[in-house]
PDB file of N, CA and C in Angstrom:
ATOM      1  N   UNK A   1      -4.111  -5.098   1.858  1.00  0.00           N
ATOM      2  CA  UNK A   1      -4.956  -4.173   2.595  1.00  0.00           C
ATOM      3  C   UNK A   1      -4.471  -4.132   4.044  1.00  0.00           C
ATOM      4  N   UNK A   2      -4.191  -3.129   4.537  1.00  0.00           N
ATOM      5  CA  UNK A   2      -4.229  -2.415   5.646  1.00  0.00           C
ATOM      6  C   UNK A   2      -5.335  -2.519   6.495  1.00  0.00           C
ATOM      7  N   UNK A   3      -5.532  -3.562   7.514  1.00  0.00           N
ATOM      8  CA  UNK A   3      -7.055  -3.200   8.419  1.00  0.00           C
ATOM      9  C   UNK A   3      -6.555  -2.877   9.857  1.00  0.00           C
ATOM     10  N   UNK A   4      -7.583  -1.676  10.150  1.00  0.00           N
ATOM     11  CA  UNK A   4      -6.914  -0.759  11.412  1.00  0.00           C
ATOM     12  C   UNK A   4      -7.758  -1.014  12.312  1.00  0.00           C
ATOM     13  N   UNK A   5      -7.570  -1.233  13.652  1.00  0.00           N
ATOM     14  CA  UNK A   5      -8.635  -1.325  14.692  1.00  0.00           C
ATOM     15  C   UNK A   5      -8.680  -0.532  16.010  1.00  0.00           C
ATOM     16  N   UNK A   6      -9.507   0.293  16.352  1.00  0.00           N
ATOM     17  CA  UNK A   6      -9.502   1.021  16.940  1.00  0.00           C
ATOM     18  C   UNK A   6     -10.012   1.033  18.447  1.00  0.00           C
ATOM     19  N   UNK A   7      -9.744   0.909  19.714  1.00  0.00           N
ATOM     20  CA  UNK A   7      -9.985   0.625  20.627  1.00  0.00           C
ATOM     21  C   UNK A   7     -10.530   2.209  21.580  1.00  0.00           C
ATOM     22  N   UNK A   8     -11.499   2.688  21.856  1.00  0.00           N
ATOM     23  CA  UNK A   8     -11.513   4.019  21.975  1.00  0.00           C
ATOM     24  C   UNK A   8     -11.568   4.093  23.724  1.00  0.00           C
ATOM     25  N   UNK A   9     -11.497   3.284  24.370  1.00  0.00           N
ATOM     26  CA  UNK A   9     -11.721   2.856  25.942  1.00  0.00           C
ATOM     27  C   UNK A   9     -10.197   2.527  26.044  1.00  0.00           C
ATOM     28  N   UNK A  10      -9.424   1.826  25.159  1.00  0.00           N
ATOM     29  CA  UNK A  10      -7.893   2.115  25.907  1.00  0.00           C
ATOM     30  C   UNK A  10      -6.628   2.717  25.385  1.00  0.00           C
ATOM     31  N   UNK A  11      -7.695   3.210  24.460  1.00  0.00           N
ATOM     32  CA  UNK A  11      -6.723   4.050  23.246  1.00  0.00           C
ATOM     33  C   UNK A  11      -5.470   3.352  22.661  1.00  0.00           C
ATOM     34  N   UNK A  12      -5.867   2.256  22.273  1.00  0.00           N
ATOM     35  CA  UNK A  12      -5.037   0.864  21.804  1.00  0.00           C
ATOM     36  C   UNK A  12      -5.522   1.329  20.154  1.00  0.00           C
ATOM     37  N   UNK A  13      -4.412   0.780  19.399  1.00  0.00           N
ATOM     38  CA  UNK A  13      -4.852   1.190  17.856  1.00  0.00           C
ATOM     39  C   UNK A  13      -3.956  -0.237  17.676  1.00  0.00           C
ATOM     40  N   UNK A  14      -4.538  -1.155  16.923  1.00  0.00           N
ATOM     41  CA  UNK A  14      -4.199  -2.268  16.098  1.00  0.00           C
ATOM     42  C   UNK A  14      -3.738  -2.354  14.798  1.00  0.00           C
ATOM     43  N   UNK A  15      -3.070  -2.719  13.689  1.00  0.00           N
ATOM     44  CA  UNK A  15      -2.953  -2.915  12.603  1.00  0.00           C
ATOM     45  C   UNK A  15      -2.513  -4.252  11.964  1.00  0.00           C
ATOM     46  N   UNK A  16      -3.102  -4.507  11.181  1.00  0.00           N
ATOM     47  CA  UNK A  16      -2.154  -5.836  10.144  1.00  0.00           C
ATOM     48  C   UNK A  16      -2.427  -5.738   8.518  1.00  0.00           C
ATOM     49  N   UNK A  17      -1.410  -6.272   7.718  1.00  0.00           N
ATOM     50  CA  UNK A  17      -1.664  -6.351   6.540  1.00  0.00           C
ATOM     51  C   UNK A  17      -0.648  -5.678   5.785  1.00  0.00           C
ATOM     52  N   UNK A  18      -0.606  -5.396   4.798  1.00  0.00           N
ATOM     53  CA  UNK A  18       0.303  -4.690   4.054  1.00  0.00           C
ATOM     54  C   UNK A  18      -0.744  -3.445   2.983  1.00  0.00           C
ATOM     55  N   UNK A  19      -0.236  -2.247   2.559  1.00  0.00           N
ATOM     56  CA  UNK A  19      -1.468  -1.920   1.997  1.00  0.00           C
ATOM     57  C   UNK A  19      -1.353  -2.003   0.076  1.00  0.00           C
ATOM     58  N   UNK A  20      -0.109  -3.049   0.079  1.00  0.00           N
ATOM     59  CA  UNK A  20      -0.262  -2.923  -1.676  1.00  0.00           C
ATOM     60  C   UNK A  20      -0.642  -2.282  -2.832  1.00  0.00           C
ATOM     61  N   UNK A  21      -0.198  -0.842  -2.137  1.00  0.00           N
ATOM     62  CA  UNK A  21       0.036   0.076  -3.099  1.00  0.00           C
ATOM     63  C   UNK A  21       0.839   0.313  -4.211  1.00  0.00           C
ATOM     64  N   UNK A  22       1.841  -0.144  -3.745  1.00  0.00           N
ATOM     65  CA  UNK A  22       3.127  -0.419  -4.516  1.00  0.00           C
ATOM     66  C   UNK A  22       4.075  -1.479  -3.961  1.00  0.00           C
ATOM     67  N   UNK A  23       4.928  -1.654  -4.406  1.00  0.00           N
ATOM     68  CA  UNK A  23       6.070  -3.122  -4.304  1.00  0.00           C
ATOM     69  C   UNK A  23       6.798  -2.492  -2.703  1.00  0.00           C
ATOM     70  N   UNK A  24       7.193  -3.845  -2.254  1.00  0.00           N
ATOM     71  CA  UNK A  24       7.598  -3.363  -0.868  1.00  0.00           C
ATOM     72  C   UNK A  24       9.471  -2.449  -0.985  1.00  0.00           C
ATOM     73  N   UNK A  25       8.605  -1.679   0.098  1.00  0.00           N
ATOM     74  CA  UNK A  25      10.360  -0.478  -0.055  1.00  0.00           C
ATOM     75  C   UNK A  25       9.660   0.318  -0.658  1.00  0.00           C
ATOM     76  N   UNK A  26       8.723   0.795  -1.973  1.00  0.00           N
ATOM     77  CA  UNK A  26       8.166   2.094  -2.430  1.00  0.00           C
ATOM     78  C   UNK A  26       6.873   2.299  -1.933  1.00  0.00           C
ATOM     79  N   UNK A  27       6.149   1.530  -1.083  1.00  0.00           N
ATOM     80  CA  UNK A  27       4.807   1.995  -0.644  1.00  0.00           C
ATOM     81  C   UNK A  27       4.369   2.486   0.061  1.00  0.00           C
ATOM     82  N   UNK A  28       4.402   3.873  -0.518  1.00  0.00           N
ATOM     83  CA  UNK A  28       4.039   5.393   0.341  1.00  0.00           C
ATOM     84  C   UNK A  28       2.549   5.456   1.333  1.00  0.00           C
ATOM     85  N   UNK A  29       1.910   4.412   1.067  1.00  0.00           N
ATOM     86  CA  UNK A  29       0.618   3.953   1.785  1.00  0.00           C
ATOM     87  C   UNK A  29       0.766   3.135   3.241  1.00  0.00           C
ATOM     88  N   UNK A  30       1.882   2.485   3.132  1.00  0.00           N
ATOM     89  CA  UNK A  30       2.027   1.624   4.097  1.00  0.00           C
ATOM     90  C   UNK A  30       3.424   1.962   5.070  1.00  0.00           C
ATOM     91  N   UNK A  31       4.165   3.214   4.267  1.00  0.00           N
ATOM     92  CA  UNK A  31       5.019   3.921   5.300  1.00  0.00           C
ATOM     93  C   UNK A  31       4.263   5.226   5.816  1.00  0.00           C
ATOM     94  N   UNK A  32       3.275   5.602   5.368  1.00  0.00           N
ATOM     95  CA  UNK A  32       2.381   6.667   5.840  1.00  0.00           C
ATOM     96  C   UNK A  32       1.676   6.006   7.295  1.00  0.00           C
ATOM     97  N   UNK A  33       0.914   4.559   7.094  1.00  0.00           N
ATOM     98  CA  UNK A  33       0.576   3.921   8.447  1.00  0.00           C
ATOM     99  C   UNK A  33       1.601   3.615   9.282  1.00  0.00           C
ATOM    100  N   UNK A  34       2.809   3.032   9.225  1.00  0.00           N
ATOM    101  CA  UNK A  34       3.733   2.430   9.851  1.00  0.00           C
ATOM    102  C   UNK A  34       4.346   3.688  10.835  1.00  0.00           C
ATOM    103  N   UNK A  35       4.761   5.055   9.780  1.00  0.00           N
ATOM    104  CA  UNK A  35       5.080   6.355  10.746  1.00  0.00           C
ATOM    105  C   UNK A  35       4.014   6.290  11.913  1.00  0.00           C
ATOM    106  N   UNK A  36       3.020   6.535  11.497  1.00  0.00           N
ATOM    107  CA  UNK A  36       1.971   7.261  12.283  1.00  0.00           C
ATOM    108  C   UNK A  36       1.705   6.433  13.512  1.00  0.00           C
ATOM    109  N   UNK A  37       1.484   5.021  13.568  1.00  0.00           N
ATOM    110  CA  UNK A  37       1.784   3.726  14.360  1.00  0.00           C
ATOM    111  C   UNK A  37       2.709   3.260  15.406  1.00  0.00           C
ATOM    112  N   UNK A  38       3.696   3.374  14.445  1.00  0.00           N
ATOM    113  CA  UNK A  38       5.149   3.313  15.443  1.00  0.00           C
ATOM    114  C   UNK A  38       5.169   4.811  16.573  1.00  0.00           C
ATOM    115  N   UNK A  39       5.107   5.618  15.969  1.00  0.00           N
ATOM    116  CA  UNK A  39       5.148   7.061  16.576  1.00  0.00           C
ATOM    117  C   UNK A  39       4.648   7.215  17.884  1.00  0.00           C
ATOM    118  N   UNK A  40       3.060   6.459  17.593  1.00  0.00           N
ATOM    119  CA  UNK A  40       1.743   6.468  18.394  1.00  0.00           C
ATOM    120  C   UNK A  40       3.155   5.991  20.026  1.00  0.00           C
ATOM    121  N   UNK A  41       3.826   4.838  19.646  1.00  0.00           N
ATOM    122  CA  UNK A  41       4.524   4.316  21.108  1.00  0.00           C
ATOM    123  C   UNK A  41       4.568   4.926  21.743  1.00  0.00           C
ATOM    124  N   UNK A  42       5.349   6.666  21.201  1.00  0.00           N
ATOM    125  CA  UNK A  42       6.105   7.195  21.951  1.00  0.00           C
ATOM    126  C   UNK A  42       4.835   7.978  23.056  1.00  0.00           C
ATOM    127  N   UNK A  43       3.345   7.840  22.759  1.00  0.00           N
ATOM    128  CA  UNK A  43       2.580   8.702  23.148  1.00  0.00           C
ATOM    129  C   UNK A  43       1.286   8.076  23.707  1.00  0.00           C
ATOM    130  N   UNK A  44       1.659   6.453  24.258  1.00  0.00           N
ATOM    131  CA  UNK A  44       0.695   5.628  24.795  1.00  0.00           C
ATOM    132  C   UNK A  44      -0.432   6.386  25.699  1.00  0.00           C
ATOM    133  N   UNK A  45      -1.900   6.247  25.506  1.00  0.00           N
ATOM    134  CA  UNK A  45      -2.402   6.245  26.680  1.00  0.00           C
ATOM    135  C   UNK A  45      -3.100   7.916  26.243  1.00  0.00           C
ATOM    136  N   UNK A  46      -2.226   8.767  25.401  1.00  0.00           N
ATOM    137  CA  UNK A  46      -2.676   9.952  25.282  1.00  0.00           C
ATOM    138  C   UNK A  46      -3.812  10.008  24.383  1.00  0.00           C
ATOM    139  N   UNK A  47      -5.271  10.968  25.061  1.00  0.00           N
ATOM    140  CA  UNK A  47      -6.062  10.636  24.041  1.00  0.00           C
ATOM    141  C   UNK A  47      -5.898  11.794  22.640  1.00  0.00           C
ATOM    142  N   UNK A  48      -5.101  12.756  23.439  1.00  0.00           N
ATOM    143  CA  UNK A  48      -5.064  14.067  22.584  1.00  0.00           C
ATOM    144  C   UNK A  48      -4.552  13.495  20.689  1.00  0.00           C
ATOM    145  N   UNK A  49      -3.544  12.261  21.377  1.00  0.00           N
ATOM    146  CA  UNK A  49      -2.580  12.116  20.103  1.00  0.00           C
ATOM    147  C   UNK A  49      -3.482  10.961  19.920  1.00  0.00           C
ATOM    148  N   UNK A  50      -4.110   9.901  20.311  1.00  0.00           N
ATOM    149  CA  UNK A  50      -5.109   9.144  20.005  1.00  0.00           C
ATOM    150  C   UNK A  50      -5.615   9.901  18.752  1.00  0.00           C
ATOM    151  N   UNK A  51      -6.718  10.866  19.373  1.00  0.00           N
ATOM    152  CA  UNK A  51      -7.520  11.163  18.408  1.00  0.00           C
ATOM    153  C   UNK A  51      -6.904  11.985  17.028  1.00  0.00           C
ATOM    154  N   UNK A  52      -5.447  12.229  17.341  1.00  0.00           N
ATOM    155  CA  UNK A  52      -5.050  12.860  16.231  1.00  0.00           C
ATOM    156  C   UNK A  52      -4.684  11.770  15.114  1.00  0.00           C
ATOM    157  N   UNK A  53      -3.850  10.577  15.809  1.00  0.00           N
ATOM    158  CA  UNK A  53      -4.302   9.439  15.075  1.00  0.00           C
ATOM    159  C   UNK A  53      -5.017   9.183  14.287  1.00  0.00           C
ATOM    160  N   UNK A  54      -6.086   8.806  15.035  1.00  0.00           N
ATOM    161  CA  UNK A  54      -7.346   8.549  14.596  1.00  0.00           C
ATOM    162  C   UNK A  54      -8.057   8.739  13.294  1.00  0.00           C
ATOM    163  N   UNK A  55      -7.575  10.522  13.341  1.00  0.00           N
ATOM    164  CA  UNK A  55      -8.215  11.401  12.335  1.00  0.00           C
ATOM    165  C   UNK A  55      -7.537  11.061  11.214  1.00  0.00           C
ATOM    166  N   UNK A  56      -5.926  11.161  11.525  1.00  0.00           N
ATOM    167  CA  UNK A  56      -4.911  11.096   9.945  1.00  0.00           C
ATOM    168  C   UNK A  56      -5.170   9.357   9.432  1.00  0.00           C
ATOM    169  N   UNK A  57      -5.326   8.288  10.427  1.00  0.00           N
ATOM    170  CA  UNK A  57      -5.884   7.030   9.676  1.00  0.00           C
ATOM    171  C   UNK A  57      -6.982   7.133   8.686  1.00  0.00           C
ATOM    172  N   UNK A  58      -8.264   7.497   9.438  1.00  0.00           N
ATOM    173  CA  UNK A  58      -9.139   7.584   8.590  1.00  0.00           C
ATOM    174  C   UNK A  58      -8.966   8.205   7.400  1.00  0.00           C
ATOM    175  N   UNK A  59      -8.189   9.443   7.371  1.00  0.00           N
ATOM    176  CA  UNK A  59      -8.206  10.297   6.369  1.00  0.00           C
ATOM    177  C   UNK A  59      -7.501   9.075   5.498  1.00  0.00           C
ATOM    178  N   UNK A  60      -6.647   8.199   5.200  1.00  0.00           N
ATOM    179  CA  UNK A  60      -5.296   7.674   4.752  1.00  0.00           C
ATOM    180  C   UNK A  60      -7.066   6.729   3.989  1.00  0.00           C
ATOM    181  N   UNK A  61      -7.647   6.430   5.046  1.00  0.00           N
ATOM    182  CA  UNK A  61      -8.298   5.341   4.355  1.00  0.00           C
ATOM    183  C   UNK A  61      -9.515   5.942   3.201  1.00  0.00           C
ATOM    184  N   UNK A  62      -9.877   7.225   3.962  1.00  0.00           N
ATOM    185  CA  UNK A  62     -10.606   7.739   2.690  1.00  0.00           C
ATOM    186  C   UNK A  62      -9.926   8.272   1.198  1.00  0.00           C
ATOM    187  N   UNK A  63      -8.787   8.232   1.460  1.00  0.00           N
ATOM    188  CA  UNK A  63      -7.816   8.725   0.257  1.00  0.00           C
ATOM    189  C   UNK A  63      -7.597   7.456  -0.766  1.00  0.00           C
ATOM    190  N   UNK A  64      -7.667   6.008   0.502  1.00  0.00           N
ATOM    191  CA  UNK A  64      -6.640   5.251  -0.204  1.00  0.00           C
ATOM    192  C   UNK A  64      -7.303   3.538   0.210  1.00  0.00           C
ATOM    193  N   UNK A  65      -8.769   4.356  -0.371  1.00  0.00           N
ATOM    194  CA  UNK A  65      -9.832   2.495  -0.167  1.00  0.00           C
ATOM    195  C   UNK A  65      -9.862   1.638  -0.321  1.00  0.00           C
ATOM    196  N   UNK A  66      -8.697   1.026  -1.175  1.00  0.00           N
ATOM    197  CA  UNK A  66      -8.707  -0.199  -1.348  1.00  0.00           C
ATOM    198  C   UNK A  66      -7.234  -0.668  -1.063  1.00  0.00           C
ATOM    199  N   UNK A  67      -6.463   0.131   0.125  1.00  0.00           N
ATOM    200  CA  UNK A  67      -5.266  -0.429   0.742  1.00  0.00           C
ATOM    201  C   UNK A  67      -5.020  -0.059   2.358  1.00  0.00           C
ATOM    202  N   UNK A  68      -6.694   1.087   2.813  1.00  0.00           N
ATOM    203  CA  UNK A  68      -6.248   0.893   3.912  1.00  0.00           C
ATOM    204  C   UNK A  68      -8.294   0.837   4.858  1.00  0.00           C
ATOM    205  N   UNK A  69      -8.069  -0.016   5.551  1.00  0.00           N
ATOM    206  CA  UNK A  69      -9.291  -0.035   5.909  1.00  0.00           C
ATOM    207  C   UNK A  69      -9.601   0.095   7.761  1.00  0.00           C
ATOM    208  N   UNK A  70     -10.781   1.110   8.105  1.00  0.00           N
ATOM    209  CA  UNK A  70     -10.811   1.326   9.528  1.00  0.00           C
ATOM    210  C   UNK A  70     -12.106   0.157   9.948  1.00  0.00           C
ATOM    211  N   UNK A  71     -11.895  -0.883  10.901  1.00  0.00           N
ATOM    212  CA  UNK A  71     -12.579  -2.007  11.244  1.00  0.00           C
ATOM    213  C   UNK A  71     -13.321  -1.393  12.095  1.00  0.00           C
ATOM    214  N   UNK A  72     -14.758  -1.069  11.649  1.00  0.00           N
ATOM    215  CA  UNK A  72     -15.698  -0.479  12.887  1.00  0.00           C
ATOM    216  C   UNK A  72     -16.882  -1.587  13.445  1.00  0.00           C
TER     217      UNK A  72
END
């Protein structure tokens, strides 16, 4: 499982875990977070891409409940 943490005061986004969807190298669950994550670097601090974040995590976790989870 994937648990995501969301910081909305410094627009810090956390992650750990793996989301064991599939065997490592095919898990389209956990290269779907890792893009979106890594990416986030290039766009520190922005809330625009924050919240776009934000939105495509959650969505990942409502798709995919028992490998990716938002820590509220």
């Amino acid at each position: 499982m994937i648990s995501i943490l969301f910081d909305d005061e410094s627009l810090e986004i956390k992650a750990k875990g793996h989301a064991n969807y599939s065997i490592k190298g095919y898990d389209i669950v956990c290269a779907g977070v890792s893009s979106l994550i890594e990416n986030y670097k290039l766009y520190e601090k922005n809330k625009d891409v924050y919240d776009f974040l934000k939105f495509s995590l959650c969505n990942l976790e409502e798709s995919y409940p028992n490998n990716v989870e938002i820590i509220r």
